[in-house]
N, C-alpha and C. Protein backbone atom coordinates (compact mmCIF):
# COMPACT_ATOMS: atom_id res chain seq x y z
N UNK A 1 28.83 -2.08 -3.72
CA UNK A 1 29.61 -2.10 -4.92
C UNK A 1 29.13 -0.99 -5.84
N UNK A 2 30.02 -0.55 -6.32
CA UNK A 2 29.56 0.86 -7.47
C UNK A 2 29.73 0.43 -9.02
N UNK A 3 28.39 0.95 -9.52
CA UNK A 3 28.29 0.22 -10.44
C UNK A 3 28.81 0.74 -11.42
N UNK A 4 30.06 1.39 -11.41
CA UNK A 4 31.22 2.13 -12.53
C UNK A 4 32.28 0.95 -12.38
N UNK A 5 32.28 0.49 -10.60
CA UNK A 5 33.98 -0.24 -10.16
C UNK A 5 33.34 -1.87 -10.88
N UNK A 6 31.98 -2.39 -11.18
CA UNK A 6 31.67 -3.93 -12.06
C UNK A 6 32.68 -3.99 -13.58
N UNK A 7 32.99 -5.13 -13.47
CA UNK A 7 33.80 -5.12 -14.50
C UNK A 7 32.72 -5.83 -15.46
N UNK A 8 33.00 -6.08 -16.86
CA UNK A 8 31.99 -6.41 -17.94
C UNK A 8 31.99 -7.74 -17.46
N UNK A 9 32.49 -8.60 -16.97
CA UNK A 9 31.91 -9.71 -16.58
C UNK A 9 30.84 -9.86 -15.66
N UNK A 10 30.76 -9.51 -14.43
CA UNK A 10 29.87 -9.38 -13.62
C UNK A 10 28.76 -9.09 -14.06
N UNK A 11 27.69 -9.34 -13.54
CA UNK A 11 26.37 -9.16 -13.62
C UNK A 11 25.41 -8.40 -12.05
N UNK A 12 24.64 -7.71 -12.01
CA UNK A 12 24.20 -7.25 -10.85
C UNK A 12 23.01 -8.13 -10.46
N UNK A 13 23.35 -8.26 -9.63
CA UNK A 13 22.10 -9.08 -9.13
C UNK A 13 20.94 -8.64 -8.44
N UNK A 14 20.23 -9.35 -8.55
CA UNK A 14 18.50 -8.34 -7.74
C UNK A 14 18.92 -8.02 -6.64
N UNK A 15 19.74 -8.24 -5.39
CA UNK A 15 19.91 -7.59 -4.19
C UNK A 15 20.70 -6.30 -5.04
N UNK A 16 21.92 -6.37 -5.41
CA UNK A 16 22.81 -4.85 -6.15
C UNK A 16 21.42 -3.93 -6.59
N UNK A 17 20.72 -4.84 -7.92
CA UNK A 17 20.02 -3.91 -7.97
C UNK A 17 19.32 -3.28 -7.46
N UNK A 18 18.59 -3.72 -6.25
CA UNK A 18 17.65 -3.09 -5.51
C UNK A 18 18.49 -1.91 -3.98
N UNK A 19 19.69 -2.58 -3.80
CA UNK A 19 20.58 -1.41 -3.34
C UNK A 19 20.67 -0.64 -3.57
N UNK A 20 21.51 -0.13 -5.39
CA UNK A 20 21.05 0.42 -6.07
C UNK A 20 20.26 1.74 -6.34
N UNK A 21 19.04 0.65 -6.23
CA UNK A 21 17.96 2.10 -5.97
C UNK A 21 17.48 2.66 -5.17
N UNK A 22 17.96 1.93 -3.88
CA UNK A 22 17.46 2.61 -2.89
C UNK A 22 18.50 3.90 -1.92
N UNK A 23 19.75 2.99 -2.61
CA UNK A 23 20.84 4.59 -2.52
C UNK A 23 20.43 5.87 -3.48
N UNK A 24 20.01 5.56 -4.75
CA UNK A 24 19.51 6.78 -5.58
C UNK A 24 18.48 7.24 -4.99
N UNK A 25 17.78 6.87 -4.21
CA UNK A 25 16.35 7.11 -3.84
C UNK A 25 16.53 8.13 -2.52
N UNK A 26 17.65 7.51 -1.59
CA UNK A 26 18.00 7.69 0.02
C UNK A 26 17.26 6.60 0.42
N UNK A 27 15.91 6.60 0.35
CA UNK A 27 14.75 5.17 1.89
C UNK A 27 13.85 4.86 0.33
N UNK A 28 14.04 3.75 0.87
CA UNK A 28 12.76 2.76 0.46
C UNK A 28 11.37 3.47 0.58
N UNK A 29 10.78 3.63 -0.24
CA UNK A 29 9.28 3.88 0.33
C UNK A 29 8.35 2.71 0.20
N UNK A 30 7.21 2.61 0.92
CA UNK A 30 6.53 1.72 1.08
C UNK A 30 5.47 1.77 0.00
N UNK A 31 5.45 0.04 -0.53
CA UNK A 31 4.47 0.60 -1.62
C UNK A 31 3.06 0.69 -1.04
N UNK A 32 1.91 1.27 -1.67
CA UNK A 32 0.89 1.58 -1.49
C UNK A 32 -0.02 1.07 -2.89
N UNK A 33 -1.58 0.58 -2.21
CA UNK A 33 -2.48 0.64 -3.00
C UNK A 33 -3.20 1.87 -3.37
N UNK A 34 -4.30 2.67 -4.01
CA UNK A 34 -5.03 3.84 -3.92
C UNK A 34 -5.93 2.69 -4.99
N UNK A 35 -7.45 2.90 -4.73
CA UNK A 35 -8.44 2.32 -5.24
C UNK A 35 -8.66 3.38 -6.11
N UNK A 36 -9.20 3.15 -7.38
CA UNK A 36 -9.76 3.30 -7.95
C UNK A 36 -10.46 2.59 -9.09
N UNK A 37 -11.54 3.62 -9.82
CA UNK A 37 -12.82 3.31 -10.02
C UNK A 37 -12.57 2.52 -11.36
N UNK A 38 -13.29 1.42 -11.73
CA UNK A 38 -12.74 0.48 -13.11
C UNK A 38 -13.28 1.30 -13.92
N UNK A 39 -14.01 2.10 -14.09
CA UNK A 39 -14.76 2.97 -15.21
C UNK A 39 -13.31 4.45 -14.92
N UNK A 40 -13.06 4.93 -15.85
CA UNK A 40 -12.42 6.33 -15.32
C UNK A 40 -13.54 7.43 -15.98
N UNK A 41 -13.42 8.65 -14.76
CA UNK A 41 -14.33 9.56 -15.19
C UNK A 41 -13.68 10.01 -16.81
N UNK A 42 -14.67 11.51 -16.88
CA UNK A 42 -13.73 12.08 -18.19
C UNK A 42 -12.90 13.17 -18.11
N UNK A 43 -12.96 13.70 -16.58
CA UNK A 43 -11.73 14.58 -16.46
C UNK A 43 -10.42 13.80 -16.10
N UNK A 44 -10.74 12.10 -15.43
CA UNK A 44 -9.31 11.41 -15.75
C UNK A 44 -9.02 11.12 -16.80
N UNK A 45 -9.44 11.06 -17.77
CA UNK A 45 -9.27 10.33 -19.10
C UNK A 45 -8.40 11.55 -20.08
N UNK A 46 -9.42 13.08 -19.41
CA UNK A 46 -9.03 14.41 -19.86
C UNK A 46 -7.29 14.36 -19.57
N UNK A 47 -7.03 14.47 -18.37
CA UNK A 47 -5.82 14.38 -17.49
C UNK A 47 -4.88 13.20 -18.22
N UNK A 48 -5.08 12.23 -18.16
CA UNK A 48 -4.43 11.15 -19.08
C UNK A 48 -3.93 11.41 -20.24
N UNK A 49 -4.94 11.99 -20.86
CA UNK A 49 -4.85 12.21 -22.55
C UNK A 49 -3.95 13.40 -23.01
N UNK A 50 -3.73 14.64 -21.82
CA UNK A 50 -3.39 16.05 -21.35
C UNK A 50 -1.39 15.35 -21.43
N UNK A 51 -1.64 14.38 -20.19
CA UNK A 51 -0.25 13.99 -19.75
C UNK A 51 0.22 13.31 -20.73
N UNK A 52 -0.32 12.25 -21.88
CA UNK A 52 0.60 11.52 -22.56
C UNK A 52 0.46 11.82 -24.18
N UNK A 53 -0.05 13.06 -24.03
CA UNK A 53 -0.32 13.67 -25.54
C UNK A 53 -0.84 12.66 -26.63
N UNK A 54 -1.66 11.73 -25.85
CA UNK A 54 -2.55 11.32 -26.49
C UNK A 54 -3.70 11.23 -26.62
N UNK A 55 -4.62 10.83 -27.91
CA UNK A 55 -5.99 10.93 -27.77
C UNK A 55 -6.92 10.55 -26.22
N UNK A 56 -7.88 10.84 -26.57
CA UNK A 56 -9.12 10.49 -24.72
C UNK A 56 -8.88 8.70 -25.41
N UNK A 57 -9.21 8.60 -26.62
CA UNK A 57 -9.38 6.81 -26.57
C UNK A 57 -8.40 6.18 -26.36
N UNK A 58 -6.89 6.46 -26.41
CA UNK A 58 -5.72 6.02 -26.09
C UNK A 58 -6.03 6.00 -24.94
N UNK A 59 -6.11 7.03 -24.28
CA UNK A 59 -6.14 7.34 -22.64
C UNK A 59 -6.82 5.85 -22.19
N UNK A 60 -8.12 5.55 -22.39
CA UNK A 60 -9.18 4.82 -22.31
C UNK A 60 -8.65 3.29 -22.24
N UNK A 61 -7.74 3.28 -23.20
CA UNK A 61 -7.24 1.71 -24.06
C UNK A 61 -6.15 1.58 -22.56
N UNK A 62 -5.25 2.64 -22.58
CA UNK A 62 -3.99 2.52 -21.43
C UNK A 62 -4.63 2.15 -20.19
N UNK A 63 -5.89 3.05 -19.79
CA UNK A 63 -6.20 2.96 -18.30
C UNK A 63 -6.41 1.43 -17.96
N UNK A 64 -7.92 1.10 -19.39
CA UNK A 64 -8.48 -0.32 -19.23
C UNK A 64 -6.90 -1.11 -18.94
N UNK A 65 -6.05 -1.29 -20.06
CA UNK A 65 -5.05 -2.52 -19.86
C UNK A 65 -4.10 -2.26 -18.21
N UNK A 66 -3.87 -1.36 -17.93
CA UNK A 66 -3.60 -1.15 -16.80
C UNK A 66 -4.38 -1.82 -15.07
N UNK A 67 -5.98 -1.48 -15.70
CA UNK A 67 -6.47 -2.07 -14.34
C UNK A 67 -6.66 -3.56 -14.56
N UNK A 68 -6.66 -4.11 -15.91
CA UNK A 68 -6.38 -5.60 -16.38
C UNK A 68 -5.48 -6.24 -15.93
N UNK A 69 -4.31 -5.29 -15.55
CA UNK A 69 -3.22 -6.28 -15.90
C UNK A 69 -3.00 -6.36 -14.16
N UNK A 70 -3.61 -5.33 -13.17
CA UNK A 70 -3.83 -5.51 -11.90
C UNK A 70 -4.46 -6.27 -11.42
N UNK A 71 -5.44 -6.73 -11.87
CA UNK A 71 -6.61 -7.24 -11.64
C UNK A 71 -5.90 -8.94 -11.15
């Protein structure tokens, strides 16, 4: 179903949606873990802070709640 031809009633449902994205996508990719370290060095924190134009302690605050919220 194309999600121009849903009329305002309809609602998409988690299968549509996940169709969806996997037509925008072409394939599914498989998710993956990558370990890393609960401390971040300071060239990640550098890199962090670089990418979200924010301070190293923002960086710091994002990473921590991030591996928290994995955990």
């Amino acid at each position: 179903m194309n999600a121009l031809a849903m009329t305002l009633n309809e609602r998409p449902t988690a299968e549509h949606t996940l169709d969806s994205s996997v037509a925008a996508r072409g394939t599914l990719s498989e998710p993956s873990h990558t370990p890393v370290p609960l401390k971040p060095t300071a060239v990640m924190l550098a890199a962090g802070s670089r990418a979200g134009g924010v301070s190293v302690e923002t960086a710091w605050k994002i990473y921590l709640a991030m591996i928290n919220e994995a955990a």
